[in-house]
Protein backbone atom coordinates (compact mmCIF):
# COMPACT_ATOMS: atom_id res chain seq x y z
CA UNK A 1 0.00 0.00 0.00
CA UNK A 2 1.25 3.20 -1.09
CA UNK A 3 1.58 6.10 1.75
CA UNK A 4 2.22 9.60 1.84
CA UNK A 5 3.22 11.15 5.27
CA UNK A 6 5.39 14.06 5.03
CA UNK A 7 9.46 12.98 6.10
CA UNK A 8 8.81 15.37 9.43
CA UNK A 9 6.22 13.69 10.68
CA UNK A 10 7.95 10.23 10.35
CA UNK A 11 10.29 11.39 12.94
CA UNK A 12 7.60 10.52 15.09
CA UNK A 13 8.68 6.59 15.73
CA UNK A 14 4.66 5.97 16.31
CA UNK A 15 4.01 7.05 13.19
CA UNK A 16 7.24 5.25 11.16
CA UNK A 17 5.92 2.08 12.52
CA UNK A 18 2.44 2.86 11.33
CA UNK A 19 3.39 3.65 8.29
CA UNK A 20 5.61 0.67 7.80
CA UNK A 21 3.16 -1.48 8.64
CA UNK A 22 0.28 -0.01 5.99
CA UNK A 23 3.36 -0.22 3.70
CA UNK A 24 3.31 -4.10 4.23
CA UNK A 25 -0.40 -4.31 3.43
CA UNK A 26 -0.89 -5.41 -0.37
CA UNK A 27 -5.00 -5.45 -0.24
CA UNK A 28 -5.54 -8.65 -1.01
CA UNK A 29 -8.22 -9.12 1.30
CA UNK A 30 -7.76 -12.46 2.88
CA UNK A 31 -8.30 -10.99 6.33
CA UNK A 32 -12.03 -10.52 5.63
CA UNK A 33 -12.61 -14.26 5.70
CA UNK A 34 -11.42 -14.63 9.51
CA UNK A 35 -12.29 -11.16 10.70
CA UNK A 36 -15.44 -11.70 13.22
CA UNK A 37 -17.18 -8.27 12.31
CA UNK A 38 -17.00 -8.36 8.98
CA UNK A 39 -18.55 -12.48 9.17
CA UNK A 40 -21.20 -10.96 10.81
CA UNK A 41 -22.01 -7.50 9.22
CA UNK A 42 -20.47 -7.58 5.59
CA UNK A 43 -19.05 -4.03 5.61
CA UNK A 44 -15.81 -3.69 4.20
CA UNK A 45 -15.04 -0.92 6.59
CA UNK A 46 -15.90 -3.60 9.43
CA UNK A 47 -12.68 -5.48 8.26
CA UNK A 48 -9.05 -4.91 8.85
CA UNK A 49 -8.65 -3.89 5.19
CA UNK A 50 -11.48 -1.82 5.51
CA UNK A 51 -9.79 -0.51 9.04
CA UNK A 52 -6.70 0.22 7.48
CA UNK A 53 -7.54 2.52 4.80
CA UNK A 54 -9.20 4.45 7.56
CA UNK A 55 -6.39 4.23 9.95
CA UNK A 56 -4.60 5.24 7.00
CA UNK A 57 -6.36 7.95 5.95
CA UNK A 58 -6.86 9.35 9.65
CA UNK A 59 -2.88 9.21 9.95
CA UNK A 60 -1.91 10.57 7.19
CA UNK A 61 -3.98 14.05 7.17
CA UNK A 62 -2.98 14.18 10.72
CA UNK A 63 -6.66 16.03 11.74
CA UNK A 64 -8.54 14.49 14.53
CA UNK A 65 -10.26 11.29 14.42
CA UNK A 66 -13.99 11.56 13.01
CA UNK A 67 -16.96 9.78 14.07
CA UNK A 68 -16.88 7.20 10.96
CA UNK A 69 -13.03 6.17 11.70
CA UNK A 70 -14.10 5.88 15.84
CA UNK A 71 -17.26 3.73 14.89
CA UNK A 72 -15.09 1.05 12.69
CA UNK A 73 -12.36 0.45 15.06
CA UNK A 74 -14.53 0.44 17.80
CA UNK A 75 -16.10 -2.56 16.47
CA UNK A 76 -12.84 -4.34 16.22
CA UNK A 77 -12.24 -6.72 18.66
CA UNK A 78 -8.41 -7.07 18.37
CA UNK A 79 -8.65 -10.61 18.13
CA UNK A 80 -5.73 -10.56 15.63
CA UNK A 81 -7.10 -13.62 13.52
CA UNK A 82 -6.44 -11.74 10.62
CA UNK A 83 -2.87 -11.84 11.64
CA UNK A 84 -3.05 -15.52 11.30
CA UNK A 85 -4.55 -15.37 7.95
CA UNK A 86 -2.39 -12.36 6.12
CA UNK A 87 -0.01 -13.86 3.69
CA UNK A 88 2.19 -10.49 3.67
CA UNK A 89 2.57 -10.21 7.50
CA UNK A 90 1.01 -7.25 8.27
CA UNK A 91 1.36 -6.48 11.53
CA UNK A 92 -2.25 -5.47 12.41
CA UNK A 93 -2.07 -5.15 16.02
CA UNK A 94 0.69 -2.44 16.60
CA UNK A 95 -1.47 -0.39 13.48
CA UNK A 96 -4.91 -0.41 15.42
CA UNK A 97 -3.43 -0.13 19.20
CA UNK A 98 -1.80 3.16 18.10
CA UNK A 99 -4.94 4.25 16.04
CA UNK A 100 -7.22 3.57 19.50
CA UNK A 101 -4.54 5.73 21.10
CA UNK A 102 -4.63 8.58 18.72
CA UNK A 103 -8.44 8.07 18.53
CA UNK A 104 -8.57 8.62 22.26
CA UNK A 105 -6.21 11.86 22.53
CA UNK A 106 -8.23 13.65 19.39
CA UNK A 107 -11.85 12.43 19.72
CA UNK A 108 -14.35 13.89 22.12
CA UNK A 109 -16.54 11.12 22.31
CA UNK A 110 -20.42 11.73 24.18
CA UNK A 111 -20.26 12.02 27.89
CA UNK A 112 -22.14 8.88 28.82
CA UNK A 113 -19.54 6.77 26.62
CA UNK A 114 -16.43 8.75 28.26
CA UNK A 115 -17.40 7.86 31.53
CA UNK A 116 -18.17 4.39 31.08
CA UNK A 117 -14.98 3.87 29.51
CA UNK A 118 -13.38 6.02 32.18
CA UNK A 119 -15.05 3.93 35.25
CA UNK A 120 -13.95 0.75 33.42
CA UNK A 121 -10.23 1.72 33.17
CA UNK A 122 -9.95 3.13 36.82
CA UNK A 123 -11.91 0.00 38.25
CA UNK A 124 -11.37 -3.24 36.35
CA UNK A 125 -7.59 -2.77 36.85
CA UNK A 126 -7.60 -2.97 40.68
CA UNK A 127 -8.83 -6.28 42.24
CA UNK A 128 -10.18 -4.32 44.94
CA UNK A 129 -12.38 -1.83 43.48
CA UNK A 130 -13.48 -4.47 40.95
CA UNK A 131 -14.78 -6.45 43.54
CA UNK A 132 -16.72 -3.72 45.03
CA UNK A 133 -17.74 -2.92 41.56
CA UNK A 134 -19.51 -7.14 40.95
CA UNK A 135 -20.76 -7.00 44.16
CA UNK A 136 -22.75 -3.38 43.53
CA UNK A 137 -23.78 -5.21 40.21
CA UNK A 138 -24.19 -8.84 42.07
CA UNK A 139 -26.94 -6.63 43.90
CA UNK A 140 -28.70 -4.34 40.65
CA UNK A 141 -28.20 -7.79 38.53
CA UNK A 142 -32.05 -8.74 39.25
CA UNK A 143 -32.88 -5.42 38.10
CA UNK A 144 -31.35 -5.46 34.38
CA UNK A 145 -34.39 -6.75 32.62
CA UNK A 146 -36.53 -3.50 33.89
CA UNK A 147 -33.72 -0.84 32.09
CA UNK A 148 -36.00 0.59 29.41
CA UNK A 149 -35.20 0.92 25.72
CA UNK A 150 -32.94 0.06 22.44
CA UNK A 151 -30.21 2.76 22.95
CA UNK A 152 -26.75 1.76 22.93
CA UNK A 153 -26.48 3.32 26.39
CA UNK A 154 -29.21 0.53 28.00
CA UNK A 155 -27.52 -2.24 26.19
CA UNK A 156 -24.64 -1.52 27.62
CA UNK A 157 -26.06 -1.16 31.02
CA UNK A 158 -27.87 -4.18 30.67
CA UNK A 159 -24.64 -6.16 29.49
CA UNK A 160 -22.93 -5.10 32.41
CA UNK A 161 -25.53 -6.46 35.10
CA UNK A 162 -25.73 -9.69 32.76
CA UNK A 163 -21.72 -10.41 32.68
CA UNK A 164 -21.68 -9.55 37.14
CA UNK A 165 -21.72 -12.83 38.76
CA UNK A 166 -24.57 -13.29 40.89
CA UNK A 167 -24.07 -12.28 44.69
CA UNK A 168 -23.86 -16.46 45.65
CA UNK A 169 -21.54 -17.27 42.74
CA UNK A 170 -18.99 -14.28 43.20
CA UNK A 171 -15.78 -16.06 44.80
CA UNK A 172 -14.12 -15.61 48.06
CA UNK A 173 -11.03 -13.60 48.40
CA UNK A 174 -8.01 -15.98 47.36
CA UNK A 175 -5.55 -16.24 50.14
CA UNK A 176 -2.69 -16.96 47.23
CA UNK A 177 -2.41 -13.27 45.73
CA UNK A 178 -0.30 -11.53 48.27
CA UNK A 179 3.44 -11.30 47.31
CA UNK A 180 5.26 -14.06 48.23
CA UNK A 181 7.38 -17.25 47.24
CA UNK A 182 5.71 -20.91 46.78
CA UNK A 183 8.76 -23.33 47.20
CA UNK A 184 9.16 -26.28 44.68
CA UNK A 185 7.91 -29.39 45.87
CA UNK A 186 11.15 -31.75 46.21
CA UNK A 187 14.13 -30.79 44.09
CA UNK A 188 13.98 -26.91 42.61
CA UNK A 189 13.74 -27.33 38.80
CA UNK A 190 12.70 -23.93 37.88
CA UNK A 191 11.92 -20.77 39.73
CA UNK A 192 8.94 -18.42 37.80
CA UNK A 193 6.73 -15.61 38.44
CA UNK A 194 3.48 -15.58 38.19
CA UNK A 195 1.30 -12.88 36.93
CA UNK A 196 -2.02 -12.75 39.47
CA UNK A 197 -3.44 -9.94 37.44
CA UNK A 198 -6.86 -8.28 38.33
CA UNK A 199 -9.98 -8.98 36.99
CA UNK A 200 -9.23 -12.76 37.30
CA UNK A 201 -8.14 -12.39 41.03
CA UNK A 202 -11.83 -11.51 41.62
CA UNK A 203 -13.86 -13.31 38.93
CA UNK A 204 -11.02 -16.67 38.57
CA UNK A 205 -8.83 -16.94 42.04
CA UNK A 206 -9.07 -20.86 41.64
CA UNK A 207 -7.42 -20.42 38.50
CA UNK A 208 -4.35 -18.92 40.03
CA UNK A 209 -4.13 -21.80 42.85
CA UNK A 210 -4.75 -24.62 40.19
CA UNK A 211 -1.32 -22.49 38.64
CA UNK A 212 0.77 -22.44 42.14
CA UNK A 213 -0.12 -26.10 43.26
CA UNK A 214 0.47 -27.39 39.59
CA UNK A 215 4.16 -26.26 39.24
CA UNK A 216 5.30 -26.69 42.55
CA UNK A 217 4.16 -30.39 42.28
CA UNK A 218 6.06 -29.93 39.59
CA UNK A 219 9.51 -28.97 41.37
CA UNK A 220 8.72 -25.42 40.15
CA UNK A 221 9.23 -22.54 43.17
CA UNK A 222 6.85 -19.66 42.14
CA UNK A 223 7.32 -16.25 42.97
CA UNK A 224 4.70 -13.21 43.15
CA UNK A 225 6.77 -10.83 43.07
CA UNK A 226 5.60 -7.28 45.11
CA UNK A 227 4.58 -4.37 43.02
CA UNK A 228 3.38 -6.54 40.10
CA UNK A 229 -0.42 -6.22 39.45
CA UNK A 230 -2.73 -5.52 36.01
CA UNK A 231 -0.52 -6.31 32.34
CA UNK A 232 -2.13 -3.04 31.25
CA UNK A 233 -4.02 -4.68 28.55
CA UNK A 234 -7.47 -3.77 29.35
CA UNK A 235 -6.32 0.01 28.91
CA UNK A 236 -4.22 -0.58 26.62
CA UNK A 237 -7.23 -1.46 24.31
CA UNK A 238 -8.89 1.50 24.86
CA UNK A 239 -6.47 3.86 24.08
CA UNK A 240 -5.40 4.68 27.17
CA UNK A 241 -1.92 4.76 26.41
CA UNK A 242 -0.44 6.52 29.60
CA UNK A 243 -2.48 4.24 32.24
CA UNK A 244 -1.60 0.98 30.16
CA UNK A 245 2.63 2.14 30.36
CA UNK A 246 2.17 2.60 33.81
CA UNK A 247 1.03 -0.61 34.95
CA UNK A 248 3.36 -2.54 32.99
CA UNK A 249 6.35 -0.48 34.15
CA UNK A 250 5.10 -1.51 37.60
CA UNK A 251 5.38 -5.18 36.24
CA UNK A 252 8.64 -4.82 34.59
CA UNK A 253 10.34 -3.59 37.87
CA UNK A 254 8.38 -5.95 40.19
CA UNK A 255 10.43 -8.42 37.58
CA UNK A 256 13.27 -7.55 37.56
CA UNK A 257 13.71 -6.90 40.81
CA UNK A 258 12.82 -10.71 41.46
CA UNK A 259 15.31 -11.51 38.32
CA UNK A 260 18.09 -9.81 39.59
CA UNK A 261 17.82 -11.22 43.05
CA UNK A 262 17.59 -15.12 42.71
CA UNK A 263 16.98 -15.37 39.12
CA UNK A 264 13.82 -16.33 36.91
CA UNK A 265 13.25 -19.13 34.29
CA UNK A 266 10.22 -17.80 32.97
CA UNK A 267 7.43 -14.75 33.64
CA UNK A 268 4.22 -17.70 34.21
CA UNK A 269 0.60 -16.14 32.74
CA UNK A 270 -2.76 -18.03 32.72
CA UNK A 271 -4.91 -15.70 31.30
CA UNK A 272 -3.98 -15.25 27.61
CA UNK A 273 -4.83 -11.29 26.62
CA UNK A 274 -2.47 -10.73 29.14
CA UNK A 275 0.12 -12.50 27.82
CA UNK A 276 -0.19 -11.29 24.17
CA UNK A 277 0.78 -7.84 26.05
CA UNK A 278 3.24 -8.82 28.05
CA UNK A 279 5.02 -10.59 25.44
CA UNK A 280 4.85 -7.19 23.96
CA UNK A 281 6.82 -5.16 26.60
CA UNK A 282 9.66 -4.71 25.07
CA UNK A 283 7.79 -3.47 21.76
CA UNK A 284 5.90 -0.72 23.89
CA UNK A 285 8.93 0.45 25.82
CA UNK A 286 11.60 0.69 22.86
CA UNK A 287 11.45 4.08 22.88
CA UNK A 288 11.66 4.89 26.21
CA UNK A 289 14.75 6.26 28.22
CA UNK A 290 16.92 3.74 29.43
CA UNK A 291 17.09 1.08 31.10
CA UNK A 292 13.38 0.27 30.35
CA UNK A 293 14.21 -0.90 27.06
CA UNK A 294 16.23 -3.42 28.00
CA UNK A 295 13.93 -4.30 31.27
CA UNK A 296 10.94 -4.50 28.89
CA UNK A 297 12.81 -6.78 26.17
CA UNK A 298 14.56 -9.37 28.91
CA UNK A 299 10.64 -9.50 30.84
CA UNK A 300 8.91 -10.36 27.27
CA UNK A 301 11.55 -12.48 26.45
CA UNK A 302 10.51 -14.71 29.75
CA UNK A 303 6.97 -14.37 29.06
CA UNK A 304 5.40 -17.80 28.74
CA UNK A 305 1.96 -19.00 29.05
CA UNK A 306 0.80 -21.69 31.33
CA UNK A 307 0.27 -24.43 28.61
CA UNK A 308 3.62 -23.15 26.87
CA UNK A 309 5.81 -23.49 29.94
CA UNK A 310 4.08 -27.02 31.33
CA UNK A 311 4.79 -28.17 27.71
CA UNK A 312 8.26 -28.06 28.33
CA UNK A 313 8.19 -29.88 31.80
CA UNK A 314 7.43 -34.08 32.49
CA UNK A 315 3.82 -33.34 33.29
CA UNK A 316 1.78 -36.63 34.23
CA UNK A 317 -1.35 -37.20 36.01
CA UNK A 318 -1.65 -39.36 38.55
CA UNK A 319 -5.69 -40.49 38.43
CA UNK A 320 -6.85 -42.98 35.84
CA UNK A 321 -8.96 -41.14 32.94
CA UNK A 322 -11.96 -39.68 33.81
CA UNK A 323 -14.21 -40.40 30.35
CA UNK A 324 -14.77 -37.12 30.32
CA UNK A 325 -15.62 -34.84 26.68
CA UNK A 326 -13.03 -32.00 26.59
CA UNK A 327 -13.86 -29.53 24.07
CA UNK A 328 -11.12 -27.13 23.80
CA UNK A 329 -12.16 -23.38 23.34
CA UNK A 330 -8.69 -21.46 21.13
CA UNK A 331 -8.66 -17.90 22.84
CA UNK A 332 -8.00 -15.57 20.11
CA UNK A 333 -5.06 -14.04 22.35
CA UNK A 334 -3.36 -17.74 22.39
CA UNK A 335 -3.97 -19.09 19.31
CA UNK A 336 -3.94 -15.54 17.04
CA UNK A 337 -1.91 -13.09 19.46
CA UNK A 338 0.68 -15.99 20.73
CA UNK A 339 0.68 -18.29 18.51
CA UNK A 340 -0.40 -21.31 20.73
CA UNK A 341 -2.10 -23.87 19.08
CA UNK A 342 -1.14 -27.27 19.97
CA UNK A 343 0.16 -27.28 23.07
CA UNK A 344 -2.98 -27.31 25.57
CA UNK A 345 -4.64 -29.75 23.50
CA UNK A 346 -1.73 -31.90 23.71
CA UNK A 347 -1.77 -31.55 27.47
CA UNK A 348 -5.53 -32.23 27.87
CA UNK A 349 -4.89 -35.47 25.82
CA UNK A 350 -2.26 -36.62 28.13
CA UNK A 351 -3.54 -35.98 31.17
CA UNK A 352 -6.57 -38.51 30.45
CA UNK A 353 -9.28 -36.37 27.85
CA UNK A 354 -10.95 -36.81 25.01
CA UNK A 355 -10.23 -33.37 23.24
CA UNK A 356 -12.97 -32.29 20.22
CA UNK A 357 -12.27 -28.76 18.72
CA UNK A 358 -16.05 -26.94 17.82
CA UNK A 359 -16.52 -25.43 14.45
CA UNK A 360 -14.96 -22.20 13.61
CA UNK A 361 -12.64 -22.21 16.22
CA UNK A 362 -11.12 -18.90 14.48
CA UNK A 363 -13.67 -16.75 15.37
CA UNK A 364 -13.88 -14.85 18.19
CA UNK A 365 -16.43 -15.92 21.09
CA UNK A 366 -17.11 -12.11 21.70
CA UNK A 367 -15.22 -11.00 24.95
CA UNK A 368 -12.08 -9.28 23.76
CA UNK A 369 -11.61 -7.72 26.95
CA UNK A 370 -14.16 -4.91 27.56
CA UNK A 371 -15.58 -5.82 23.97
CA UNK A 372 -18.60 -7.30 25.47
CA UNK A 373 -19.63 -4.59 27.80
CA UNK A 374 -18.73 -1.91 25.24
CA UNK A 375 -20.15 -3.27 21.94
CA UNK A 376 -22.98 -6.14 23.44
CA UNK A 377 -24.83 -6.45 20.22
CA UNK A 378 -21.79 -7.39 18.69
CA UNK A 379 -20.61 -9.32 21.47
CA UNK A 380 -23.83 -11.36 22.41
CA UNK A 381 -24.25 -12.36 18.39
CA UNK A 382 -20.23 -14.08 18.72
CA UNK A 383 -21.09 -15.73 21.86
CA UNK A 384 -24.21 -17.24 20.42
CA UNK A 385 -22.33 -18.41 17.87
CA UNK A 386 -19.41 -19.87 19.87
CA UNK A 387 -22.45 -21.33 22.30
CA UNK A 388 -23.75 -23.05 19.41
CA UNK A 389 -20.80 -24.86 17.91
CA UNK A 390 -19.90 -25.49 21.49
CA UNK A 391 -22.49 -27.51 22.56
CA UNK A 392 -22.63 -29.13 18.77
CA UNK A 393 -19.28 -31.14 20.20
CA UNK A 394 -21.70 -32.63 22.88
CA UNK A 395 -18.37 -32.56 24.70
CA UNK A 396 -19.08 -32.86 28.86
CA UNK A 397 -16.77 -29.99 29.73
CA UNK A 398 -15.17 -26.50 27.95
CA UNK A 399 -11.70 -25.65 28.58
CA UNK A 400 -10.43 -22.34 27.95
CA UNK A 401 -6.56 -20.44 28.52
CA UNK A 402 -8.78 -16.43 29.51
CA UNK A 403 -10.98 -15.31 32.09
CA UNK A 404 -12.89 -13.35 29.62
CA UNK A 405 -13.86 -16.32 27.29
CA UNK A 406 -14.28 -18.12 30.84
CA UNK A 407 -16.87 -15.24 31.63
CA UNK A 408 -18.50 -14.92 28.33
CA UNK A 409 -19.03 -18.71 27.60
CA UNK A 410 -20.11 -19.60 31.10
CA UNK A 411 -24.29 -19.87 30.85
CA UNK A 412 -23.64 -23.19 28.14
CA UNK A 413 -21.24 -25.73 29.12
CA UNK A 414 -19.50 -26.08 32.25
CA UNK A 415 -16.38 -23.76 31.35
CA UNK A 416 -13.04 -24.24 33.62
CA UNK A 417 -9.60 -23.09 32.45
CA UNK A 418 -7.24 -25.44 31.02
CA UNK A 419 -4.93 -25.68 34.26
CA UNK A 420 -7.93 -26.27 36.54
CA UNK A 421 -8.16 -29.95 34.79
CA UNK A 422 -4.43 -30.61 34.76
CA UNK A 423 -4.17 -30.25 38.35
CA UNK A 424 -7.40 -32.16 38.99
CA UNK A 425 -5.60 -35.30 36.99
CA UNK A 426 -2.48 -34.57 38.94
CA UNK A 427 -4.00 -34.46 41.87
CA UNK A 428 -5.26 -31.33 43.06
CA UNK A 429 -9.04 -30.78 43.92
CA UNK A 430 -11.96 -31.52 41.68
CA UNK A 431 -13.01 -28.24 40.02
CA UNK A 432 -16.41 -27.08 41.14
CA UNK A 433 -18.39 -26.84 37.66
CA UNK A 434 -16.84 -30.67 37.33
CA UNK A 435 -18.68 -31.60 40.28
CA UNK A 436 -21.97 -30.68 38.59
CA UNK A 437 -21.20 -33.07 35.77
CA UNK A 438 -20.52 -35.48 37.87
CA UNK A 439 -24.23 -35.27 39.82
CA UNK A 440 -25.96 -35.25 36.22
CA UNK A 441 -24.20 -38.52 35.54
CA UNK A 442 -24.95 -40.17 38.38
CA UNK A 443 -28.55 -38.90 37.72
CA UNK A 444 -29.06 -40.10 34.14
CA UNK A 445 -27.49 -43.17 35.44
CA UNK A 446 -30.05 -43.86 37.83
CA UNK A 447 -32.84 -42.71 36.02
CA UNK A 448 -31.84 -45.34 33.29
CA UNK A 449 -31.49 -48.22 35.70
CA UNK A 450 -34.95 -47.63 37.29
């Protein structure tokens, strides 16, 4: 694609990547057939070819964003499968994260919009206040179906109070997220840090426990380190540039800190937006002062995920196998963003399940961070879909590598992350939502003997 910025102006190193990247782009359109929007609302400008010429366009006269250019990236969920599909290697997701940050320093958007979006990126970041936040919408939940009209304002109000847990369901407090060190179970092979991060400390705390007692059954010693907290990704993705930098700095220090005093073999994270970000530290912080350059690159460069970093160890369970249906959801942030395909299913086979893949396993189930709470028409059409081809498997169980795909999917099939059933079959607890399955067994079973 030809460009035409002026040479000042690619001084600016946010623009020189942007415009290398359009550069790269050769329209040939092959993002269109894996981009979700564009699946569901055949608009060109609802693809990333579509997005690009507008990112392009925007860029280039260097006036502020308009309504049309917000509206169309808006809609993107940043699920990066058309990274997967582009034959050119166009690197979509630097492009559109600095368009949603020039978007957010040039538009006005309406006042009910800015302060949803500001609530969401002063709350959801800080396990605390997000807690406070479910419970206040644990409580208005029953109320959702009484908020009047079609207006994009009372969807998103009613998606909100539909996504909250109800009061009984929210979990307890984990006692396994304040700083400290986990010690290896027998001989140290490996000594990691894992990333606790925030909405899933509220929502997911089991997931984080299935994590610690996993690996240090596993000889693994597992550090959370102090200071680290939120990957920055859920402002990141909202063009909240200056909020997202800070967070991970926080990380990067907490990191290095724990690097430079005993050593680290890897960075550990379970939830998988957050470690398409995190892997992409030292992108974000290459033009900053020094040392952070350096920080940011030697933290990404010991970024693993969960499934990535057990794929490298002698993981085995230890129960006989359970006959239980696996069917293994790809999070667009693993599978598109990391690049993780085969590992977790490869895990879920050898600890003792039958693993079926659902139909368009591509496609986005809707979440995408604050996606669903932001764009719910959008979101509530993917999840349908995903829903459907889900329970199509007639698998027993979903397993899942994000919180936010745990969230989204979780009125169909039971829906536990991936670790939860590798440290049931190597001994850790049974997972709650596995319990239930268990009970309906027993119960067709009896009903068929009587």
């Amino acid at each position: 694609m030809r460009t035409n910025f002026a040479p000042e102006r690619l001084r600016d190193p946010d623009l020189a990547e942007s415009n290398k990247i359009l550069r790269t782009c050769v329209h040939c359109g092959f993002c269109t057939a894996t981009c979700p929007t564009f699946v569901l609302l055949g608009d060109e400008l609802d693809s990333p070819r579509g997005r690009i010429y507008l990112i392009k366009e925007m860029l280039e006269s260097g006036a502020p964003a308009n309504a049309v250019v917000v509206r169309h990236v808006d809609r993107c969920l940043s699920c990066l499968a058309c990274m997967t599909t582009c034959p050119s290697g166009v690197h979509y997701m630097h492009l559109v994260d600095y368009a949603r940050t020039y978007i957010e320093h040039s538009y006005r958007r309406p006042f009910t919009e800015r302060s949803l979006r500001a609530v969401l990126a002063a709350v959801l970041p800080h396990p605390t206040l997000a807690r406070v936040a479910f419970l206040g919408a644990a409580l208005l939940r029953p109320l959702r179906r009484f908020i009047p009209g079609k207006s994009m304002l009372a969807n998103r109000l009613r998606a909100l109070l539909e996504l909250a847990p109800s009061f009984a369901s929210l979990p307890s407090p984990s006692p396994n997220q304040a700083p400290r060190v986990y010690p290896a179970e027998g001989q140290r092979r490996a000594r990691v840090a894992l990333l606790t991060g925030c909405v899933q400390q509220v929502l997911g705390p089991h997931i984080n426990e299935a994590t610690i007692r996993l690996l240090t059954r596993l000889g693994v010693e597992v550090v959370l380190a102090q200071g680290a907290g939120c990957c920055g990704a859920l402002t990141h993705h909202m063009g909240k540039h200056e909020a997202a930098m800070a967070a991970a700095r926080a990380n990067i220090a907490a990191w290095t800190a724990e690097l430079e005093r005993e050593g680290l073999d890897a960075v550990i994270i379970n939830t998988s937006g957050c470690g398409t970000t995190v892997k992409d530290y030292g992108f974000l912080f290459r033009t900053e002062p020094a040392p952070w350059p350096d920080r940011a690159a030697r933290i990404s460069a010991l970024a693993k995920d969960i499934s990535e970093f057990l794929s490298t160890l002698d993981y085995q369970p230890t129960r006989p196998p359970p006959g239980l249906v696996v069917a293994y959801h790809a999070a667009c942030s693993l599978q598109h963003g990391q690049k993780i395909t085969a590992e977790p299913k490869m895990l879920l086979r050898r600890a003792g399940f039958t693993v079926v893949e659902p139909a368009e396993p591509h496609l986005c189930c809707g979440s995408a961070g604050t996606y669903n709470m932001l764009q719910p028409a959008i979101a509530e059409r993917l999840r349908a879909r995903k829903l459907a081809n889900l329970a199509a498997t007639q698998a027993d169980v979903v397993a899942a590598g994000n919180i936010g795909c745990i969230v989204q999917l979780s009125n169909g099939l039971p829906v536990l992350h991936t670790v939860e059933l590798l440290d049931w079959m190597a001994g850790g607890p049974e997972p709650a939502a596995l319990r239930l399955v268990s009970e309906k067994r027993s119960e067709a079973v009896a009903e068929a003997t009587q």
